[in-house]
PDB file of N, CA and C in Angstrom:
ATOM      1  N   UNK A   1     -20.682 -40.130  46.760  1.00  0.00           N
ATOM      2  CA  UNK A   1     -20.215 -40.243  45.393  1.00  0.00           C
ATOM      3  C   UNK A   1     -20.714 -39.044  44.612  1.00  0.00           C
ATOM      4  N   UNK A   2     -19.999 -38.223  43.559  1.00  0.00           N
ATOM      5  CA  UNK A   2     -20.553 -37.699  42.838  1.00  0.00           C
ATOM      6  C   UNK A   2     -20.885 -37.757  41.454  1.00  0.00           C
ATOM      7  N   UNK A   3     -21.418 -37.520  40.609  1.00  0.00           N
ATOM      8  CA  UNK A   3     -22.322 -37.834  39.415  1.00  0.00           C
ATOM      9  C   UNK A   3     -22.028 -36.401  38.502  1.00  0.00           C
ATOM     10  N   UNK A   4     -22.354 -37.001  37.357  1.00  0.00           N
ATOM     11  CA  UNK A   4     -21.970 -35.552  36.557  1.00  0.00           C
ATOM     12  C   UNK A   4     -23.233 -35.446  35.658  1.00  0.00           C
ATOM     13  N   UNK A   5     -24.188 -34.668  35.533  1.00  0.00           N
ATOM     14  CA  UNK A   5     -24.811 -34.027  34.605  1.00  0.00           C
ATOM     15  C   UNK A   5     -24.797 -33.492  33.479  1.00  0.00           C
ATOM     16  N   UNK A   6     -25.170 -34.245  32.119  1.00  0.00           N
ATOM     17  CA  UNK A   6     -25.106 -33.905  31.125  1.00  0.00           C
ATOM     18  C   UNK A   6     -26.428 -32.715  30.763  1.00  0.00           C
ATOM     19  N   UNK A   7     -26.587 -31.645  30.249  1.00  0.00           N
ATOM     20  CA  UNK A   7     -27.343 -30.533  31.018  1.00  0.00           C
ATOM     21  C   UNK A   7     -27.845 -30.062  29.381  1.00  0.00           C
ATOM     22  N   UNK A   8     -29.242 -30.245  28.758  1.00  0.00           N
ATOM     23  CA  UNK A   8     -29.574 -29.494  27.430  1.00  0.00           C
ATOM     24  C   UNK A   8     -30.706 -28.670  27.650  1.00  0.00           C
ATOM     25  N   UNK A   9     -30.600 -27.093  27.591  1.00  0.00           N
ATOM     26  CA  UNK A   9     -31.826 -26.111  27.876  1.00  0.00           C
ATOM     27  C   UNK A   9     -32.531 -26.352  26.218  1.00  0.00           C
ATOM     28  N   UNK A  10     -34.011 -27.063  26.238  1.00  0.00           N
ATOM     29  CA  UNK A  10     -34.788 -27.060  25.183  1.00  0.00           C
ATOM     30  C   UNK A  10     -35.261 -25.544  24.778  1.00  0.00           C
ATOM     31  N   UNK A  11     -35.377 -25.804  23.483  1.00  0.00           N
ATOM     32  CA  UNK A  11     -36.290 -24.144  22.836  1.00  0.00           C
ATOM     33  C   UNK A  11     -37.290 -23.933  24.107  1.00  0.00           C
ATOM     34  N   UNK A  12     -37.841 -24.629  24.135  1.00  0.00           N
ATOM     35  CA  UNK A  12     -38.910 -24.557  25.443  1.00  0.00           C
ATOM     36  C   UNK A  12     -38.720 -23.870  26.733  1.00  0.00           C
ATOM     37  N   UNK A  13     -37.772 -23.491  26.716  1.00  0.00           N
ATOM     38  CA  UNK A  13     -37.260 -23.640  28.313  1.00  0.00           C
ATOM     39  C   UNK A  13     -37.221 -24.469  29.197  1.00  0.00           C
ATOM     40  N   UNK A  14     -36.887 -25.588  29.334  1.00  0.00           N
ATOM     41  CA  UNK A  14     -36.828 -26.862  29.925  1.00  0.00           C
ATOM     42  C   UNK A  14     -35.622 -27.246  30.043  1.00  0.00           C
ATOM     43  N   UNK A  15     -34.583 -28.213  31.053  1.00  0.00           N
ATOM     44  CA  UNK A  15     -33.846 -28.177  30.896  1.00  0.00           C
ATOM     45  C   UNK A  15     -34.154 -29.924  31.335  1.00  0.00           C
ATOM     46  N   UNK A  16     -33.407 -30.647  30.326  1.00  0.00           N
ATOM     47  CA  UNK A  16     -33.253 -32.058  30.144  1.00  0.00           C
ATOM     48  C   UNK A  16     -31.759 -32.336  30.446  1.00  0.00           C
ATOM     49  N   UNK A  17     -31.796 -33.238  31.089  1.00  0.00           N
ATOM     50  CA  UNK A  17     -30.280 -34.073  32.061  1.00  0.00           C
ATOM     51  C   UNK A  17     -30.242 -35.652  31.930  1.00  0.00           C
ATOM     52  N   UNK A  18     -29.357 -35.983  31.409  1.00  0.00           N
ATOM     53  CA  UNK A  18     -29.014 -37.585  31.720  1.00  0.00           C
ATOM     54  C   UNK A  18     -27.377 -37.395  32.406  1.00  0.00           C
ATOM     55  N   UNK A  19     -27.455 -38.719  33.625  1.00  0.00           N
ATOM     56  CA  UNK A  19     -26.160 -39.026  34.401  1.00  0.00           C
ATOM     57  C   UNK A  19     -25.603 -39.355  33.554  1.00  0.00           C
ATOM     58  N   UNK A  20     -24.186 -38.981  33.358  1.00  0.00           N
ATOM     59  CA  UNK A  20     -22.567 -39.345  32.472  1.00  0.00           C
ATOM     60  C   UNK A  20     -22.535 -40.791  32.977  1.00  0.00           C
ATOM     61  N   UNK A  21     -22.701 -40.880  34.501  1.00  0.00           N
ATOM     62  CA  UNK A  21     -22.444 -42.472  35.219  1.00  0.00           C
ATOM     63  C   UNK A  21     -23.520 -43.635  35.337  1.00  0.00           C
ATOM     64  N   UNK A  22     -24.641 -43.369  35.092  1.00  0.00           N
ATOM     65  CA  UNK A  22     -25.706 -44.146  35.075  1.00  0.00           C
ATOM     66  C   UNK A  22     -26.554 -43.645  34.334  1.00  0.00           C
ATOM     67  N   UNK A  23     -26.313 -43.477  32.769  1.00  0.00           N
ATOM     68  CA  UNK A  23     -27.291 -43.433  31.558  1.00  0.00           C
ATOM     69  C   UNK A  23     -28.252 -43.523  31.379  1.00  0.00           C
ATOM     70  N   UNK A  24     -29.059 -44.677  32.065  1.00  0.00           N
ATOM     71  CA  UNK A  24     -30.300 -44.882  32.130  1.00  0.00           C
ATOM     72  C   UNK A  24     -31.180 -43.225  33.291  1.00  0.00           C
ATOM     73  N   UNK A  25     -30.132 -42.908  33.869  1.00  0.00           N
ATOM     74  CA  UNK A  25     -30.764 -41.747  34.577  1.00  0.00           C
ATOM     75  C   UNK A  25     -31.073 -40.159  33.869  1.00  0.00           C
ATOM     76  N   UNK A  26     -32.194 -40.472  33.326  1.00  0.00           N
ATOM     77  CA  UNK A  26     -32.633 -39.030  32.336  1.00  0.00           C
ATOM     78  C   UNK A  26     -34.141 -38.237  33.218  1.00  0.00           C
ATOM     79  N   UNK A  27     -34.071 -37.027  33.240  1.00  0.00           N
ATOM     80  CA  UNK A  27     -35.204 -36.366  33.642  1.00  0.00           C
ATOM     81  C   UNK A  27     -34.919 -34.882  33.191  1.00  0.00           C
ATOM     82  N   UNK A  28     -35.888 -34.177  33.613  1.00  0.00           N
ATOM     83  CA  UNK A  28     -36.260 -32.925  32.931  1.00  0.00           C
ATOM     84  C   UNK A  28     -36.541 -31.786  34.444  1.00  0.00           C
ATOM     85  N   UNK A  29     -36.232 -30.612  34.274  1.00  0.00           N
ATOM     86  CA  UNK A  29     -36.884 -29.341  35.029  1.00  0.00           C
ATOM     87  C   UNK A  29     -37.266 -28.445  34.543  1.00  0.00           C
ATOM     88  N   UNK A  30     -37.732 -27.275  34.936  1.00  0.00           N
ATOM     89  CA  UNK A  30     -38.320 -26.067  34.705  1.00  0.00           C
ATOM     90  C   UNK A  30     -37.033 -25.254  35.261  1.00  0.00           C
ATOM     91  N   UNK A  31     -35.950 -25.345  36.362  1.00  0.00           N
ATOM     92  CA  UNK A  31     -35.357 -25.063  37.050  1.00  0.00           C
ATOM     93  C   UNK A  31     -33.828 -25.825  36.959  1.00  0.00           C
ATOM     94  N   UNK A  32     -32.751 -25.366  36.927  1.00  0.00           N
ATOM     95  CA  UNK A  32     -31.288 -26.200  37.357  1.00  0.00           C
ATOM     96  C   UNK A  32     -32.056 -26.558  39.026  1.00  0.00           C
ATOM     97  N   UNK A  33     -32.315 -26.096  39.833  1.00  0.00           N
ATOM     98  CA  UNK A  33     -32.618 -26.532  40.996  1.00  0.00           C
ATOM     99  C   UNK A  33     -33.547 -27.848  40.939  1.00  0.00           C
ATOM    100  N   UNK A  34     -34.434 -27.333  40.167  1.00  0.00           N
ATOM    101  CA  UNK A  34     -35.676 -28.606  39.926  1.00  0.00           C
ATOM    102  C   UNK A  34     -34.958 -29.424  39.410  1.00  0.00           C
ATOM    103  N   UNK A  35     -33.985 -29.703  38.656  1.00  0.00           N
ATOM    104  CA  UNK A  35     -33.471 -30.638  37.205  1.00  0.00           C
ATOM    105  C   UNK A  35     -32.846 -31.573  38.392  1.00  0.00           C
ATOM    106  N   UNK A  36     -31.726 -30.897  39.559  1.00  0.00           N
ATOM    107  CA  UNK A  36     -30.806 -30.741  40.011  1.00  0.00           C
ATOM    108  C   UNK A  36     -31.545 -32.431  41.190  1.00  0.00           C
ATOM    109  N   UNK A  37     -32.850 -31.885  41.575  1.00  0.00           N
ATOM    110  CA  UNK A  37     -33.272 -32.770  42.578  1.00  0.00           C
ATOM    111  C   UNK A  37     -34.223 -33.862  41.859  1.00  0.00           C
ATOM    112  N   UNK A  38     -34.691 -33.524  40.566  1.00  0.00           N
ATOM    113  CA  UNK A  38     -35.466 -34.717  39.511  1.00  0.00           C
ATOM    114  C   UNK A  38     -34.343 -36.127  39.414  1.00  0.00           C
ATOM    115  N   UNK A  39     -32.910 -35.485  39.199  1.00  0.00           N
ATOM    116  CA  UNK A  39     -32.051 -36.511  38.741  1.00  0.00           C
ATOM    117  C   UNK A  39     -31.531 -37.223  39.781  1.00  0.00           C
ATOM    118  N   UNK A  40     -31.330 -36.229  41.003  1.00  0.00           N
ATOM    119  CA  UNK A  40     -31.138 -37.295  41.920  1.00  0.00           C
ATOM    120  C   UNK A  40     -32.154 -38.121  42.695  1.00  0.00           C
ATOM    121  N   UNK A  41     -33.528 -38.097  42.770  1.00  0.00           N
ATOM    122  CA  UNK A  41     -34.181 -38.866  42.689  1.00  0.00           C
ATOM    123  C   UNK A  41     -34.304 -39.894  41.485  1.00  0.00           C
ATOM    124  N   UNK A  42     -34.097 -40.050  40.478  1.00  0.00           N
ATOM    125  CA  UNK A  42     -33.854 -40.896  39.358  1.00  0.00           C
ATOM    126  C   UNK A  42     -32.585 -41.582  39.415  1.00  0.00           C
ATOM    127  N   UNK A  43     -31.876 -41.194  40.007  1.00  0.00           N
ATOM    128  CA  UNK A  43     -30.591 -42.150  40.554  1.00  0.00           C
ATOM    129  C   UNK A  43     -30.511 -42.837  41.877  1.00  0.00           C
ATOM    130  N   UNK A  44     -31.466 -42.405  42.698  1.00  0.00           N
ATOM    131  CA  UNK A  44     -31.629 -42.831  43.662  1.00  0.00           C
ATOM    132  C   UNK A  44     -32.706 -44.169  43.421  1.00  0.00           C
ATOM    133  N   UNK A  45     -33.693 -43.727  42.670  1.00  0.00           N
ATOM    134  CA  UNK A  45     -34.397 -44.863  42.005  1.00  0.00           C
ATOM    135  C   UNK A  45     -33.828 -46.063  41.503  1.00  0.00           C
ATOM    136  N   UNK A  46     -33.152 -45.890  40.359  1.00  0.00           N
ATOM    137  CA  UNK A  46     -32.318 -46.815  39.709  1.00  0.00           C
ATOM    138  C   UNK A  46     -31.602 -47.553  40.349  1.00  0.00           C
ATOM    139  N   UNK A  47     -30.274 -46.997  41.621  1.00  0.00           N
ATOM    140  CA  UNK A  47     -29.716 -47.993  42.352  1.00  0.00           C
ATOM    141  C   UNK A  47     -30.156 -48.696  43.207  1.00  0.00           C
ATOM    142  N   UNK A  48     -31.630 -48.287  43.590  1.00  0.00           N
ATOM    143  CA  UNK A  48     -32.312 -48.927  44.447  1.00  0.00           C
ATOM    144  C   UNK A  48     -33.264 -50.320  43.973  1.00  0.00           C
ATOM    145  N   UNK A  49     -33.450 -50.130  42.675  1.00  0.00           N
ATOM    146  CA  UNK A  49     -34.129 -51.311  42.115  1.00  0.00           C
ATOM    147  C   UNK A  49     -32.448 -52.014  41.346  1.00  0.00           C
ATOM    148  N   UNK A  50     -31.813 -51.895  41.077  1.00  0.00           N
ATOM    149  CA  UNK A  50     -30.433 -52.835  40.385  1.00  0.00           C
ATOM    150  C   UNK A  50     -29.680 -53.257  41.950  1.00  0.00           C
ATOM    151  N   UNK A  51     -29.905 -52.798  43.211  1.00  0.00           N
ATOM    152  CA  UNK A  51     -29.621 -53.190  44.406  1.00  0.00           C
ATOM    153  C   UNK A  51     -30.660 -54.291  44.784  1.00  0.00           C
ATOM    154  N   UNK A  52     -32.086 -54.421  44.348  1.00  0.00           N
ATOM    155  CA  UNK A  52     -32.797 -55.497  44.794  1.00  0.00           C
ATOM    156  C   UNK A  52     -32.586 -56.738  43.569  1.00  0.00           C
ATOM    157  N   UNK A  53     -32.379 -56.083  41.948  1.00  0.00           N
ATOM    158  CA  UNK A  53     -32.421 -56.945  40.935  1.00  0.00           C
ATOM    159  C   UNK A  53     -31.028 -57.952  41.380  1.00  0.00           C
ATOM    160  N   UNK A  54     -29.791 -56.991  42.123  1.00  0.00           N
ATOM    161  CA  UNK A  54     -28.443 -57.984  42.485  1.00  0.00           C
ATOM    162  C   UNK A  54     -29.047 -59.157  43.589  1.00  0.00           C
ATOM    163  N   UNK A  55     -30.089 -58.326  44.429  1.00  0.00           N
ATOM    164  CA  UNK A  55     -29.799 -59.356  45.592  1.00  0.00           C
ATOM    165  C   UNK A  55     -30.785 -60.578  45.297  1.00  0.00           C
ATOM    166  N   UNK A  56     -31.836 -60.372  44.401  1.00  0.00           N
ATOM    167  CA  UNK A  56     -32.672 -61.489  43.784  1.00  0.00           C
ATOM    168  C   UNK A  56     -31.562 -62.482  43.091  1.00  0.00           C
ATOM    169  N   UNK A  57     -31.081 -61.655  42.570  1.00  0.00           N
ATOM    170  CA  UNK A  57     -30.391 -62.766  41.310  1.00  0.00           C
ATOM    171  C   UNK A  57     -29.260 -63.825  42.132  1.00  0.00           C
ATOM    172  N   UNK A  58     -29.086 -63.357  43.178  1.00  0.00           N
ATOM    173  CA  UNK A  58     -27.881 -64.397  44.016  1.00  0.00           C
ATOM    174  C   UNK A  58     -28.612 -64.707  45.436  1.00  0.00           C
ATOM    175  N   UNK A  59     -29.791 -64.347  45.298  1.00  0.00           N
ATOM    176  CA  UNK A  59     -30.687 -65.468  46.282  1.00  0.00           C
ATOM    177  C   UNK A  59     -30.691 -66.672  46.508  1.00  0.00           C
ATOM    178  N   UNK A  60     -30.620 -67.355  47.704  1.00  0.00           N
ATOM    179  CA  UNK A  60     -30.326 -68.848  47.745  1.00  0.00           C
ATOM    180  C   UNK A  60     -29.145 -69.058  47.366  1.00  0.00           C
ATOM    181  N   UNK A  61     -28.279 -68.199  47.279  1.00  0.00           N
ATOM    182  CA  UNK A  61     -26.643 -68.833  46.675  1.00  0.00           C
ATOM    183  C   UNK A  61     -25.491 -68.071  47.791  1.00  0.00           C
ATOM    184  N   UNK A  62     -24.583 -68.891  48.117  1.00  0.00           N
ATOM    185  CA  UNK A  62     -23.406 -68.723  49.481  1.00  0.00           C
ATOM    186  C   UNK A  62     -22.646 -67.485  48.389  1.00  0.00           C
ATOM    187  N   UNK A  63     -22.883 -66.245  49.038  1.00  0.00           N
ATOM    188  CA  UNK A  63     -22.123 -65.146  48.413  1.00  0.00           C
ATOM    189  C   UNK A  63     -21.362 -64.698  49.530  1.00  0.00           C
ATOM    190  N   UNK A  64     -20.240 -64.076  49.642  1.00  0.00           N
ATOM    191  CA  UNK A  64     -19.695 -62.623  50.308  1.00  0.00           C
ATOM    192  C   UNK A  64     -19.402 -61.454  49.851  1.00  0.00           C
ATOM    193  N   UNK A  65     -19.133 -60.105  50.456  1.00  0.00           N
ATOM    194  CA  UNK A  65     -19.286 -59.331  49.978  1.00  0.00           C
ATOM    195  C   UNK A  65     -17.935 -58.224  50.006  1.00  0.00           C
ATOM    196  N   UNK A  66     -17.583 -57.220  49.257  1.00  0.00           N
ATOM    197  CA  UNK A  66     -16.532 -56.662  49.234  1.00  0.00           C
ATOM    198  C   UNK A  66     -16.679 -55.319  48.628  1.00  0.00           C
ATOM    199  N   UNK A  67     -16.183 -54.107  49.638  1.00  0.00           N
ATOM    200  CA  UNK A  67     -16.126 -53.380  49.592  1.00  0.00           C
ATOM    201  C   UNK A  67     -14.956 -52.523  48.282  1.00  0.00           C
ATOM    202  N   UNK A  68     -15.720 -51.391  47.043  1.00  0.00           N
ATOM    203  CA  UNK A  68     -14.395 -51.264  46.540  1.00  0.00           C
ATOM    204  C   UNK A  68     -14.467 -49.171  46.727  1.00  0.00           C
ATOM    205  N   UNK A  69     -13.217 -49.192  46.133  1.00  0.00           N
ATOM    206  CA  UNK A  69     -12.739 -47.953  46.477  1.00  0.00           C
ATOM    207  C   UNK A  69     -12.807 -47.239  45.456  1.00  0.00           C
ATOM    208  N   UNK A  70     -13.230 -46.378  44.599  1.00  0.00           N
ATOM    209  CA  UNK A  70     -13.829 -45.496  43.069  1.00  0.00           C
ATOM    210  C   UNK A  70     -12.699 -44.258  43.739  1.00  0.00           C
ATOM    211  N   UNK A  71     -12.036 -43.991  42.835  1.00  0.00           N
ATOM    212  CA  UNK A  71     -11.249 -42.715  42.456  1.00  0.00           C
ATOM    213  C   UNK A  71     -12.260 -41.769  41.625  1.00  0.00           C
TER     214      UNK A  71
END
């Protein structure tokens, strides 16, 4: 999947990023390279805890599952 980067270079020189697709995903670099691998670890984070918060929340309950297709 790909993700889009919202991208602001501070007076500082810093460059601050939040995901267009998962908002909650904000981090910072010294580097587009650094920024580049901060955010995808911060998205990798995030779906990984809202992947355990889904599977808690329908614990003990008869679910199936279904694959979808994102344009």
């Amino acid at each position: 999947m790909e993700y889009t980067a919202i991208v602001q270079k501070t007076d500082d020189g810093w460059y601050v990023a939040q995901c267009e697709q998962i908002p909650a995903a904000i981090t910072q670099g010294r580097t587009l390279e650094e920024l580049d691998e901060n955010l995808k670890d911060a998205i990798s984070l995030i779906l990984e805890v809202e992947k355990e918060d889904a599977l808690k929340r329908f614990s003990g309950t008869k679910v199936f599952r279904r694959n979808l297709q994102m344009a």
